[in-house]
N, C-alpha and C. Protein backbone atom coordinates (compact mmCIF):
# COMPACT_ATOMS: atom_id res chain seq x y z
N UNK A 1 1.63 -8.32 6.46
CA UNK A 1 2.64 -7.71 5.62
C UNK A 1 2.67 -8.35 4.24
N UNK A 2 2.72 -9.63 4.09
CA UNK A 2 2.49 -10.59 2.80
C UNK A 2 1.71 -10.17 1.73
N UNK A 3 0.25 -9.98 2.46
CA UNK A 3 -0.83 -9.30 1.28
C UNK A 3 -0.59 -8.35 0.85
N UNK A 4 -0.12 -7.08 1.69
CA UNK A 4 0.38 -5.62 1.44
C UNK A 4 1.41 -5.95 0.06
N UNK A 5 2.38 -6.48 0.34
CA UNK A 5 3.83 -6.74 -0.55
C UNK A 5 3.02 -7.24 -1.73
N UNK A 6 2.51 -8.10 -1.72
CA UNK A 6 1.59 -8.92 -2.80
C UNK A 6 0.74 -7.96 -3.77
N UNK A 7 -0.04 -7.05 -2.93
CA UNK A 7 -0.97 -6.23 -3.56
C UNK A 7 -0.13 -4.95 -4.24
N UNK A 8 0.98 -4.82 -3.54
CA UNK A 8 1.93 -3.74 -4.15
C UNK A 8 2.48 -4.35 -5.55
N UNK A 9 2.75 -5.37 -5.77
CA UNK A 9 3.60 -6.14 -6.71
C UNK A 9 2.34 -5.93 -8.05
N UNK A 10 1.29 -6.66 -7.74
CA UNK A 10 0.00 -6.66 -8.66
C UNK A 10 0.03 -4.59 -9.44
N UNK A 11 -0.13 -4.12 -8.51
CA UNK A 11 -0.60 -2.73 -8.19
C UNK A 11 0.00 -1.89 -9.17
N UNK A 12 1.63 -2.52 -9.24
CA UNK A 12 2.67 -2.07 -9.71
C UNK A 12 2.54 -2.48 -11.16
N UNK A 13 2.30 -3.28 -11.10
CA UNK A 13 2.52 -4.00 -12.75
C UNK A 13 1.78 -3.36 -13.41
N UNK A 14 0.10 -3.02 -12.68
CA UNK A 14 -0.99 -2.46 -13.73
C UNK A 14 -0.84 -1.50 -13.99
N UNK A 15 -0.14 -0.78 -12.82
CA UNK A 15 0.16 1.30 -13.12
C UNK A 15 1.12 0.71 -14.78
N UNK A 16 2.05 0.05 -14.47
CA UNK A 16 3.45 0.10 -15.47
C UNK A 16 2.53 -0.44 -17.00
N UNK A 17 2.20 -1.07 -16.87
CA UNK A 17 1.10 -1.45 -18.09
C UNK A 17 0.32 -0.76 -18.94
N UNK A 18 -0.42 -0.16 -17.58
CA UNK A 18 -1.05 0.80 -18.54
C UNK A 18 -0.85 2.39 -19.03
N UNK A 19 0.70 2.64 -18.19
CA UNK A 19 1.29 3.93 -18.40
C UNK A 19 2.17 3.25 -20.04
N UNK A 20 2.50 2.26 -20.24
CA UNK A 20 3.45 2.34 -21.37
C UNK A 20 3.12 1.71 -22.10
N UNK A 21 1.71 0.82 -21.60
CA UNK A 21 0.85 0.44 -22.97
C UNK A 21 0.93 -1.05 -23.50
N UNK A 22 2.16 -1.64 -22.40
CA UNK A 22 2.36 -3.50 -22.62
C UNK A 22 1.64 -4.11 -21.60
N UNK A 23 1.13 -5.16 -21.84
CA UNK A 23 0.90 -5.88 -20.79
C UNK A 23 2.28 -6.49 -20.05
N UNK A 24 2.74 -7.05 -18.81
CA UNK A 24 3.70 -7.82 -18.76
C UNK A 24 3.70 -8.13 -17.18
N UNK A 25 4.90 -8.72 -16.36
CA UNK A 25 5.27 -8.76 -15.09
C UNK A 25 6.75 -7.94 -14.76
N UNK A 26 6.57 -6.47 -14.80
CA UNK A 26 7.69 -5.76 -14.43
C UNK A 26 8.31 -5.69 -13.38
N UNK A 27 7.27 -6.27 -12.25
CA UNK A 27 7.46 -6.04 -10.82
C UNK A 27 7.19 -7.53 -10.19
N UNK A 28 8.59 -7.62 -9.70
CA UNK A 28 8.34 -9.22 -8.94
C UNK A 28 8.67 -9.01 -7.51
N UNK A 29 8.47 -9.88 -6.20
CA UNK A 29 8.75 -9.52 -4.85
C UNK A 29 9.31 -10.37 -4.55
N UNK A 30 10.36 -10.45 -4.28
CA UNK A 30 11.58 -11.53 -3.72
C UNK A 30 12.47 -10.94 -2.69
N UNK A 31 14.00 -11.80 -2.79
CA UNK A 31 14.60 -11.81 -1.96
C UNK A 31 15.86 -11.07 -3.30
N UNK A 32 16.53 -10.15 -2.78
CA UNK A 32 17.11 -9.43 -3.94
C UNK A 32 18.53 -10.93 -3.94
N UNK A 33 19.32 -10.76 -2.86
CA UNK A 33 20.21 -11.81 -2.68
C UNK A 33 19.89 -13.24 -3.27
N UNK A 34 18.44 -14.14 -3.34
CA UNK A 34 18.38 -14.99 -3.91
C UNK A 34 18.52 -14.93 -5.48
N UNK A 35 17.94 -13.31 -6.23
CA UNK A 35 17.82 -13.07 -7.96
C UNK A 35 19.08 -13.00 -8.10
N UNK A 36 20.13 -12.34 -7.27
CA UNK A 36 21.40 -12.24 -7.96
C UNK A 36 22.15 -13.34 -7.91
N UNK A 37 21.95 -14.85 -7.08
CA UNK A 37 22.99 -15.68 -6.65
C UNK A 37 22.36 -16.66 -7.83
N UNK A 38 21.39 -16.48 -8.49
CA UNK A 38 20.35 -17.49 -9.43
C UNK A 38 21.07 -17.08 -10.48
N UNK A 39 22.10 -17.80 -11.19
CA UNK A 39 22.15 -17.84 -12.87
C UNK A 39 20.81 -17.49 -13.43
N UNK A 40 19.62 -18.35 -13.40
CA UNK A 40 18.62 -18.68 -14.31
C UNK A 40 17.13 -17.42 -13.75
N UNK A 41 17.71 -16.86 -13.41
CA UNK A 41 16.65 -15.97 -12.35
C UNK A 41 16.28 -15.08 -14.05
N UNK A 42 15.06 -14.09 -13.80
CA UNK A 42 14.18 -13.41 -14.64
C UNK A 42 15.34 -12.11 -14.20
N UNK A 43 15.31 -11.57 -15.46
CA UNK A 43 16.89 -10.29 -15.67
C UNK A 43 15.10 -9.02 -15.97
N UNK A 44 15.82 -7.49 -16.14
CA UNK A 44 15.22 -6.71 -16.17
C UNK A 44 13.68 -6.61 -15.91
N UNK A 45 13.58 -6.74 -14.22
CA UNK A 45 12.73 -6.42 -13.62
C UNK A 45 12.80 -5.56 -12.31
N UNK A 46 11.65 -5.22 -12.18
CA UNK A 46 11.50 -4.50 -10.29
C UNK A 46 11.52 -5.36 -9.78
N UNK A 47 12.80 -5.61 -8.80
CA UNK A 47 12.36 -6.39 -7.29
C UNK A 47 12.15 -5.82 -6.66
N UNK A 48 11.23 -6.28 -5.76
CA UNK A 48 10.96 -5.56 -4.47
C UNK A 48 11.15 -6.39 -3.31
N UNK A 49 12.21 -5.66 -2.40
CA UNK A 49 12.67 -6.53 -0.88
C UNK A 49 12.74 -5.97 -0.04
N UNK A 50 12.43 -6.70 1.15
CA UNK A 50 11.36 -6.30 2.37
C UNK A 50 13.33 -5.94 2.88
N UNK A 51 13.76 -4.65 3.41
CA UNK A 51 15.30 -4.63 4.11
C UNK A 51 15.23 -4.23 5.15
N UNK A 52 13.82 -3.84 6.10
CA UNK A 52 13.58 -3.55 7.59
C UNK A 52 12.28 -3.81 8.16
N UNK A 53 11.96 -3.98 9.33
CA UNK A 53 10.76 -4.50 9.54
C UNK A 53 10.79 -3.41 10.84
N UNK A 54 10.11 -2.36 11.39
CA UNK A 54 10.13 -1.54 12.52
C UNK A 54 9.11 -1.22 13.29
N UNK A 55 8.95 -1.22 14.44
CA UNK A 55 7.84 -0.99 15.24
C UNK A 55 7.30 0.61 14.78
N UNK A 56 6.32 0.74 14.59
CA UNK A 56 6.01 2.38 14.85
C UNK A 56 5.60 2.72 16.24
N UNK A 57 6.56 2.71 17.01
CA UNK A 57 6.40 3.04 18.77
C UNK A 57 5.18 4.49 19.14
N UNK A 58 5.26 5.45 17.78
CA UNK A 58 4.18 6.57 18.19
C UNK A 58 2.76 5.73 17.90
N UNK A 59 2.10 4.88 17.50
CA UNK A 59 0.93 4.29 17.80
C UNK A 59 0.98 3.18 18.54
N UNK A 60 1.74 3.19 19.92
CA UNK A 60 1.54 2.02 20.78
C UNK A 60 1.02 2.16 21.45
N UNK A 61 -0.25 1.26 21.36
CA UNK A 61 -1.44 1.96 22.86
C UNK A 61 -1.30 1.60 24.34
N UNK A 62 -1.81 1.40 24.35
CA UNK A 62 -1.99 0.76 26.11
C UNK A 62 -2.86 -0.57 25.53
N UNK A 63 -3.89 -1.37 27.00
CA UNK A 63 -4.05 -2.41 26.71
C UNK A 63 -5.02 -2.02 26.36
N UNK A 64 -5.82 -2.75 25.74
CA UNK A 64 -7.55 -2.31 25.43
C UNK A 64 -8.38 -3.11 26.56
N UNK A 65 -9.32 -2.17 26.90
CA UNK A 65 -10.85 -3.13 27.29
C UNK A 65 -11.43 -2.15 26.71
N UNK A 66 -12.53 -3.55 25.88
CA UNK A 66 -13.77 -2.92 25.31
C UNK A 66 -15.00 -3.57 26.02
N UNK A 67 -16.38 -3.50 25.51
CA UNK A 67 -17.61 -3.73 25.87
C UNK A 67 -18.33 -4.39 25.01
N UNK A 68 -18.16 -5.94 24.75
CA UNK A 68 -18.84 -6.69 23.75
C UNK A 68 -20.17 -7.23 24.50
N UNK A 69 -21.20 -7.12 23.95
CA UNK A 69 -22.37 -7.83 24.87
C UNK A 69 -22.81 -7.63 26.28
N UNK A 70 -22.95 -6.43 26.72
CA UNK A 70 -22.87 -6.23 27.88
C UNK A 70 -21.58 -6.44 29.33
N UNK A 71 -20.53 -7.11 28.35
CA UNK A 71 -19.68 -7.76 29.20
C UNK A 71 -18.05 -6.60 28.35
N UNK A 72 -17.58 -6.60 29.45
CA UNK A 72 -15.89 -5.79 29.54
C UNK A 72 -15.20 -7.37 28.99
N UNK A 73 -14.31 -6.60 28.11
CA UNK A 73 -13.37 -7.92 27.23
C UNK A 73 -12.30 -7.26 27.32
N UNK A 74 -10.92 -7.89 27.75
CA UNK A 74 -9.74 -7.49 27.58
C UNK A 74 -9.33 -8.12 25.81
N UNK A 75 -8.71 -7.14 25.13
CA UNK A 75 -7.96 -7.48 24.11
C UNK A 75 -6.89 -6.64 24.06
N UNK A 76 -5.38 -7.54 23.31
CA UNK A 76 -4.79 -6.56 23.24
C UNK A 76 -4.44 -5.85 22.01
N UNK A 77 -3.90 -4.89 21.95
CA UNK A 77 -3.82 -3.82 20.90
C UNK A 77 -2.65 -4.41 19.38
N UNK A 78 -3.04 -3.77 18.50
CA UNK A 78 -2.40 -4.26 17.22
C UNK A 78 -0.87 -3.42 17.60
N UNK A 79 -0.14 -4.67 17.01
CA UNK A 79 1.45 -3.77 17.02
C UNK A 79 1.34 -3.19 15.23
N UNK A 80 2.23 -1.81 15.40
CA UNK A 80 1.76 -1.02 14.20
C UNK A 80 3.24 -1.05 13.35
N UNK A 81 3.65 -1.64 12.44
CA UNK A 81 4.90 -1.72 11.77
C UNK A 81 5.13 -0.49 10.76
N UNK A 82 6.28 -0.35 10.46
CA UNK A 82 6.63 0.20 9.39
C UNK A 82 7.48 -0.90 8.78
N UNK A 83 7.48 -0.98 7.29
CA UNK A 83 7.84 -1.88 6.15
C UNK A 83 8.95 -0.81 5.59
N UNK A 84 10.66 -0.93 5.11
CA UNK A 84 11.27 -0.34 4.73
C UNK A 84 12.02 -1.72 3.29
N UNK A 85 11.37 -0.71 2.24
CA UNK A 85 11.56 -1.98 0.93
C UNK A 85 12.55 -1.21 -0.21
N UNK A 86 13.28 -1.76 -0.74
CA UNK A 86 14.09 -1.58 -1.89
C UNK A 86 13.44 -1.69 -3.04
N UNK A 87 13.14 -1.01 -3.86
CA UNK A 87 12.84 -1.63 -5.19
C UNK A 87 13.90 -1.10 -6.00
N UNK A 88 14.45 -2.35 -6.83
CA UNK A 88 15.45 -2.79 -7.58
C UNK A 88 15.36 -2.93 -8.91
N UNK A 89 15.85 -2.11 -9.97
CA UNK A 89 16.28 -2.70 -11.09
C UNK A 89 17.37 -3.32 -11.25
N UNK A 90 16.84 -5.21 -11.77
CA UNK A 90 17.69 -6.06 -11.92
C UNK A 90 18.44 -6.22 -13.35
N UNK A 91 18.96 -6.09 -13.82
CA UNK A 91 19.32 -6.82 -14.92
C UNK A 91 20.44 -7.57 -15.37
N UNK A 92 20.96 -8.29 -16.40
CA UNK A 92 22.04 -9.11 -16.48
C UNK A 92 22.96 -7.90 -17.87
N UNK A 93 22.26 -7.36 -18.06
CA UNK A 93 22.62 -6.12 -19.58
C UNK A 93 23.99 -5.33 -18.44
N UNK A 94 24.99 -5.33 -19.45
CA UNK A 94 26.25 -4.20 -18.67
C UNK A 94 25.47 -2.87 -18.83
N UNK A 95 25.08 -2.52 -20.47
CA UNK A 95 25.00 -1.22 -21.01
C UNK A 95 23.46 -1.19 -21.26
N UNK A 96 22.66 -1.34 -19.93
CA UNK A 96 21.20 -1.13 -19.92
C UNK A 96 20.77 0.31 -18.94
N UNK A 97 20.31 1.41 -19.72
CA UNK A 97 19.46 2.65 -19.01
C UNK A 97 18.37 2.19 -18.86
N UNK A 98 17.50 0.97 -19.36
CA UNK A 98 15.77 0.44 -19.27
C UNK A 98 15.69 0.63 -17.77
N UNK A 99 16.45 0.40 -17.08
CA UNK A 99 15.97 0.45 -15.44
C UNK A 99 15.64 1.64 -14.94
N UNK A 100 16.65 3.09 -15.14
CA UNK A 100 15.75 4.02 -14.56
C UNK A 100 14.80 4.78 -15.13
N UNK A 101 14.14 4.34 -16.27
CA UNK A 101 12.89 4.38 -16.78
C UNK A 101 11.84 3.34 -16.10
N UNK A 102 12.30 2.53 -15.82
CA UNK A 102 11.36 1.21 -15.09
C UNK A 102 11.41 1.99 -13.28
N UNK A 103 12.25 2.79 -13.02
CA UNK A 103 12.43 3.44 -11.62
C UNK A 103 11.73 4.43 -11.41
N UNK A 104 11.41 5.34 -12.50
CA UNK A 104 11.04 6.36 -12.75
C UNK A 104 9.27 6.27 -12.62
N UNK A 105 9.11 5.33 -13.22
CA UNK A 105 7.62 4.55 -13.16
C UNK A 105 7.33 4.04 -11.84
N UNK A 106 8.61 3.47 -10.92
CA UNK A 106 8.16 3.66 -9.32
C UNK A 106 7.68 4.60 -8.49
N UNK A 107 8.60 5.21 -9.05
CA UNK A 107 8.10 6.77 -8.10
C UNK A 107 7.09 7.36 -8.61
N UNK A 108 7.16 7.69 -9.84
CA UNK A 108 5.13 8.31 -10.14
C UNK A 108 4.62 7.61 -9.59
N UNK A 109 4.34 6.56 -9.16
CA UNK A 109 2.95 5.82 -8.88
C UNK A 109 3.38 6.19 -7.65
N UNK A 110 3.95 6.03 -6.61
CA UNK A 110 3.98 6.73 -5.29
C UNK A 110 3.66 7.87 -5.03
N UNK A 111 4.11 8.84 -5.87
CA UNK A 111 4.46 10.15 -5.90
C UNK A 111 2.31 10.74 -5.77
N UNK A 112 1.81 9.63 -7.26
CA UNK A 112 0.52 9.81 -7.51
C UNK A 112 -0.50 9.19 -6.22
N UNK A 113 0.04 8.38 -5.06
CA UNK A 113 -0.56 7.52 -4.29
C UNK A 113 0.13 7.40 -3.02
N UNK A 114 0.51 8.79 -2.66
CA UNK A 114 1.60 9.08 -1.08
C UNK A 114 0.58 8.29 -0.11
N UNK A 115 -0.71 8.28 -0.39
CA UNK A 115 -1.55 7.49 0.87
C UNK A 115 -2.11 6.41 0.14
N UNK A 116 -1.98 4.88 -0.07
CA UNK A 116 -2.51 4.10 -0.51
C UNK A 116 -3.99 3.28 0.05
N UNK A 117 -4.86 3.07 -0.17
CA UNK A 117 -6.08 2.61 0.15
C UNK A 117 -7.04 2.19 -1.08
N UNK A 118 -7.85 1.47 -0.51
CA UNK A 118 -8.58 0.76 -1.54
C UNK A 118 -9.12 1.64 -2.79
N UNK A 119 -9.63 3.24 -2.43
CA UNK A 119 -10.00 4.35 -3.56
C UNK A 119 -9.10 4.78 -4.37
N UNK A 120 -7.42 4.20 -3.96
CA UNK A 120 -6.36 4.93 -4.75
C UNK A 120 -5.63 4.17 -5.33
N UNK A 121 -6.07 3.30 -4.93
CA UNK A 121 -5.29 1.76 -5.79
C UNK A 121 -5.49 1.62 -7.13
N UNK A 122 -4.12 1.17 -8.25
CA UNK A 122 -5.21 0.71 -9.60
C UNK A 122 -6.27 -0.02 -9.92
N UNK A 123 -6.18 -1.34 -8.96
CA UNK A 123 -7.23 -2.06 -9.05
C UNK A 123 -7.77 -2.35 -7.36
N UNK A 124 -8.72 -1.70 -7.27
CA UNK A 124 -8.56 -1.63 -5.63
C UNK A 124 -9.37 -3.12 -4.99
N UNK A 125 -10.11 -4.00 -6.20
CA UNK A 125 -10.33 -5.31 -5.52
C UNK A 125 -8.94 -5.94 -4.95
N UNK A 126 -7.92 -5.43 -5.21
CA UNK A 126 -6.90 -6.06 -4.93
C UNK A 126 -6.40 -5.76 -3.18
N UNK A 127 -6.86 -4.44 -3.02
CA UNK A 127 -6.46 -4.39 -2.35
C UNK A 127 -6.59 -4.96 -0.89
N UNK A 128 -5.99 -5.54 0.22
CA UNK A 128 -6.01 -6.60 1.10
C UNK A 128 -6.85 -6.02 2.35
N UNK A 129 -8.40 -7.00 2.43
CA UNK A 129 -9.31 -6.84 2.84
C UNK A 129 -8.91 -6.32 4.54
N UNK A 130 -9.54 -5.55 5.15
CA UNK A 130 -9.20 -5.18 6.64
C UNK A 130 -7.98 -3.83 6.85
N UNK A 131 -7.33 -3.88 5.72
CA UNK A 131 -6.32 -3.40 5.92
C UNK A 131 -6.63 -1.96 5.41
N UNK A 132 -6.19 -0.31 6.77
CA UNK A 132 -6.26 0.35 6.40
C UNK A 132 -5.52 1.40 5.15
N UNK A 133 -5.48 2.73 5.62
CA UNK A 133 -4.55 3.40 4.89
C UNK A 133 -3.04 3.24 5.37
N UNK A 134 -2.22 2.95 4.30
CA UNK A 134 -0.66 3.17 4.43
C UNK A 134 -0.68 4.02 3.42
N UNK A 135 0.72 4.56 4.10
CA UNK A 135 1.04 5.70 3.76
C UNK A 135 2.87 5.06 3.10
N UNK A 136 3.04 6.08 2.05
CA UNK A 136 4.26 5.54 1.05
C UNK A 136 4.93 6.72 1.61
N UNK A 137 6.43 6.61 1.84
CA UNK A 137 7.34 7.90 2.49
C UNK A 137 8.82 7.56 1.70
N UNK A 138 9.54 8.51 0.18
CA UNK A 138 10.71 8.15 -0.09
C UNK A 138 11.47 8.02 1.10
N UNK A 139 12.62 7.30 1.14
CA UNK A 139 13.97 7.32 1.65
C UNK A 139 15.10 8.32 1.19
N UNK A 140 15.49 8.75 1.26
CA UNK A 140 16.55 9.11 0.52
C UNK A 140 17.82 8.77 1.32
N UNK A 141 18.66 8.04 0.59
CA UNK A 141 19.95 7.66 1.94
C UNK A 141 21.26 8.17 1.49
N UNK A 142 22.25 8.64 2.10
CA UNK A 142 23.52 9.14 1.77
C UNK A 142 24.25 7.58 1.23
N UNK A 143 25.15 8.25 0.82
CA UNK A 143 26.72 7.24 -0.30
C UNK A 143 26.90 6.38 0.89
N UNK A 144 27.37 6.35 2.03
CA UNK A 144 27.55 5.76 2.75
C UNK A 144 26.44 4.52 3.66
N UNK A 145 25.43 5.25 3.78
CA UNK A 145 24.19 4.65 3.98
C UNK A 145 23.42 3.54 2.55
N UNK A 146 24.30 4.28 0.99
CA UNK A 146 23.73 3.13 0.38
C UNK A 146 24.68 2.16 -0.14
N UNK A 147 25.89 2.21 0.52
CA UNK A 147 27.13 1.41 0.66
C UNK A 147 26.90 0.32 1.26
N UNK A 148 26.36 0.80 2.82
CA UNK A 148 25.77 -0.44 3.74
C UNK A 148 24.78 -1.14 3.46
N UNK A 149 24.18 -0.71 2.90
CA UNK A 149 22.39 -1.46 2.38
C UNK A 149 23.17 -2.91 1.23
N UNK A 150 23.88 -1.97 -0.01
CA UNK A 150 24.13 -2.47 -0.54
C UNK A 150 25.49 -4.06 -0.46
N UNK A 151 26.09 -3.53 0.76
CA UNK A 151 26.92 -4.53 1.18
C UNK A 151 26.60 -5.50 1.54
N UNK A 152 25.01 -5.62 2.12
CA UNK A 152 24.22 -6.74 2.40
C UNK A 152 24.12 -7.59 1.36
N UNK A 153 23.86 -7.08 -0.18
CA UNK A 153 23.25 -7.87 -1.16
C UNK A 153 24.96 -8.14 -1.77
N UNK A 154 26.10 -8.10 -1.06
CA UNK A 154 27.31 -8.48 -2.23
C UNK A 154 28.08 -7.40 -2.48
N UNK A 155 27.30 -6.26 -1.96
CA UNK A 155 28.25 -5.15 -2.88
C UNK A 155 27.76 -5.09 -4.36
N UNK A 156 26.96 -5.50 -4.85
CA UNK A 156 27.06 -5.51 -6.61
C UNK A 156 25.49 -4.29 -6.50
N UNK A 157 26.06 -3.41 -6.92
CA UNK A 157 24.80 -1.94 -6.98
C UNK A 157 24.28 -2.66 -8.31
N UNK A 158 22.80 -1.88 -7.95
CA UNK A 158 21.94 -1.98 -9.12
C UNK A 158 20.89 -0.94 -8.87
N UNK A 159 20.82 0.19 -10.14
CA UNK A 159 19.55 1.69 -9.60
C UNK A 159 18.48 1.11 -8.83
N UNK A 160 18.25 1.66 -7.57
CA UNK A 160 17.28 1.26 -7.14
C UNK A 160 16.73 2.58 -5.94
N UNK A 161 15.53 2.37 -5.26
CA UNK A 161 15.01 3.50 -4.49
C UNK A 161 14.33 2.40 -3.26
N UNK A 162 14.28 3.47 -2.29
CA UNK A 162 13.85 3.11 -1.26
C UNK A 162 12.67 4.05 -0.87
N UNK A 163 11.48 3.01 0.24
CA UNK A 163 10.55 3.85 0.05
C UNK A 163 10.26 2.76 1.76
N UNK A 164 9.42 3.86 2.74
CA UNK A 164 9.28 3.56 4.17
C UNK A 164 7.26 3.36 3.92
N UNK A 165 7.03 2.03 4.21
CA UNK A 165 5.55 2.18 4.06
C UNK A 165 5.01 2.30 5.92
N UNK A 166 4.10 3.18 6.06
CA UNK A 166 4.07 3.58 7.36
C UNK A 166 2.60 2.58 8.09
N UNK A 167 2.54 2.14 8.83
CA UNK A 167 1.40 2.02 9.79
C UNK A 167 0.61 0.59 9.32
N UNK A 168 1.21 -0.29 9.52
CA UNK A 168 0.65 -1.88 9.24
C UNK A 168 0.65 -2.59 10.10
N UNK A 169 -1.04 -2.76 10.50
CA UNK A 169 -1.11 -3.34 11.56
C UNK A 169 -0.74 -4.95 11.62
N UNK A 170 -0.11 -5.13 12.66
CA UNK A 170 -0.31 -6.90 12.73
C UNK A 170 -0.98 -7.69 14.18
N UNK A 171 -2.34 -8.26 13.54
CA UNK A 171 -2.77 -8.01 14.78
C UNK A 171 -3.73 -9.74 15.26
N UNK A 172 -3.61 -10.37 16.11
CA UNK A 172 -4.17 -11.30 16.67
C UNK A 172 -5.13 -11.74 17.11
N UNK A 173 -6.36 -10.39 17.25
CA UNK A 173 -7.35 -10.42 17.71
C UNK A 173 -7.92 -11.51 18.99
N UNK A 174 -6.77 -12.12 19.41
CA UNK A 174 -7.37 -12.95 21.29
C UNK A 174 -8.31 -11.73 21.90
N UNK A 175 -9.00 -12.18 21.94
CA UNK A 175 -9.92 -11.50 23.33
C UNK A 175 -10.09 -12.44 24.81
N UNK A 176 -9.82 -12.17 25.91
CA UNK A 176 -10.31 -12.48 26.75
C UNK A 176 -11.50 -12.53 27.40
N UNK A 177 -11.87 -13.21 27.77
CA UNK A 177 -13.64 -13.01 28.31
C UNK A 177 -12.98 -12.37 29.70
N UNK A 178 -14.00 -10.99 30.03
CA UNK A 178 -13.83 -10.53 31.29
C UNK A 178 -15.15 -10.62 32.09
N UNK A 179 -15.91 -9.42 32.73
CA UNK A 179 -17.02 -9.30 33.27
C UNK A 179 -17.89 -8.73 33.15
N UNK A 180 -18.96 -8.50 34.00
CA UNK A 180 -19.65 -7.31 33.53
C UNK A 180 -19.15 -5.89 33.63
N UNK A 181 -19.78 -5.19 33.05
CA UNK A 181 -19.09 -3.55 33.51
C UNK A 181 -19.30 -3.23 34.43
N UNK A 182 -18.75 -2.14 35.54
CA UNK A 182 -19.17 -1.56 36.62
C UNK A 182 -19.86 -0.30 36.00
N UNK A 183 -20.95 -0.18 36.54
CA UNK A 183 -21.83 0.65 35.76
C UNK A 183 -22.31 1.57 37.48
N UNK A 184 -22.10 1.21 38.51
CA UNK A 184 -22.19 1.86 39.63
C UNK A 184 -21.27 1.64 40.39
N UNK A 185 -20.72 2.87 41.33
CA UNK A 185 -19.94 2.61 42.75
C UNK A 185 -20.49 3.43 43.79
N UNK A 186 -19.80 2.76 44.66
CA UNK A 186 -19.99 3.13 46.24
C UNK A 186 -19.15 3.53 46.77
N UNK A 187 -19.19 5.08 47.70
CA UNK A 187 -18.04 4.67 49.04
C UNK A 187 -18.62 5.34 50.34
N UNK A 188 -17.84 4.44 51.01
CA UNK A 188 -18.31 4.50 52.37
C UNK A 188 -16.76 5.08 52.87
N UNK A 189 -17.17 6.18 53.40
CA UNK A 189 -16.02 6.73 54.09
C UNK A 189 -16.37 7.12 55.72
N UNK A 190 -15.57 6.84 56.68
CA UNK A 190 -15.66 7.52 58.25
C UNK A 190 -14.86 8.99 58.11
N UNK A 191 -15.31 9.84 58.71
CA UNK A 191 -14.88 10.46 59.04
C UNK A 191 -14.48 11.00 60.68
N UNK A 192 -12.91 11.34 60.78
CA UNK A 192 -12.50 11.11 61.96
C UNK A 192 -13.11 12.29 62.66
N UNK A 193 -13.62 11.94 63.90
CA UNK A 193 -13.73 13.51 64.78
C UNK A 193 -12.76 14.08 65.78
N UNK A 194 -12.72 15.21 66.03
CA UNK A 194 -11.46 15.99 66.38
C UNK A 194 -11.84 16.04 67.70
């Protein structure tokens, strides 16, 4: 999940850069609750914070056996997450609109990259080796639903959007050594006579 968040943060900055023509760091990945409790924290930027972590239960497999080397290997299967992230315009300005222009620039780049992968990325060396396609899905949440989100961070709103990244594997790769394959059977059956 780290590299993903990481490569999104990078990803983000270069779309915003080179759509408006500055170089800079528009997009930082934190903890939204730590930028706001920080006097000295960096004001008018994207945060981005991780606010759910969820199994995707429709890709849960069974166990695996595969066939490495002539030999049956038990491994077990990747658990498949969904990532549910806030991105936040922060600022310390009372009478600042810069944020949903800086928001607005979130969502095109989603909007332009609903399936993210190494061919759709701005800079796709960036993007985190092994790791397949995710997929970017808005949120949209009711007054009440962004009451609660927001009650987490203090209650203190700041424009921000939510976006569900789908299908990230996290995975351990243990294999067990098993046996050979059964590559023939037998049966021996009696049959009763009447």
């Amino acid at each position: 999940m780290g590299p993903f968040i990481a490569f999104l943060k990078k990803d983000l900055n270069t779309f915003i850069s080179n759509k408006i023509g500055t170089n800079g760091d528009f997009v930082v990945a934190a903890n939204l609750n730590n930028i706001i409790d920080d006097k000295n924290a960096a004001a008018d930027k994207i945060v981005i914070s991780i606010v759910s972590i969820e199994e995707d239960k429709m890709l849960k497999a069974p166990d695996n056996y595969v066939k490495v080397n002539n030999e049956i290997t038990y491994r077990k299967p990747p658990v498949w997450l969904n990532i549910i992230c806030l991105f936040t315009f922060y600022t310390k300005d009372t009478e600042s609109y810069q944020g949903i222009d800086m928001l607005e620039n979130v969502v095109q780049y989603f909007q332009s990259k609903p399936r993210i992968d190494k061919t759709s990325a701005v800079v796709p060396g960036n993007y985190p080796p092994g790791l397949e396609e995710v997929r970017a899905e808005f949120v949209s949440l009711n007054y009440e639903q962004t009451n609660d989100l927001w009650g987490l961070f203090g209650g203190k709103y700041h424009p921000s959007v939510v976006y569900k990244f789908k299908t990230i594997p996290v995975d351990n790769a243990d294999i067990t050594p098993g046996g050979p394959p059964i590559e023939e059977t037998k049966v021996n059956a009696l049959h009763k006579k009447n």
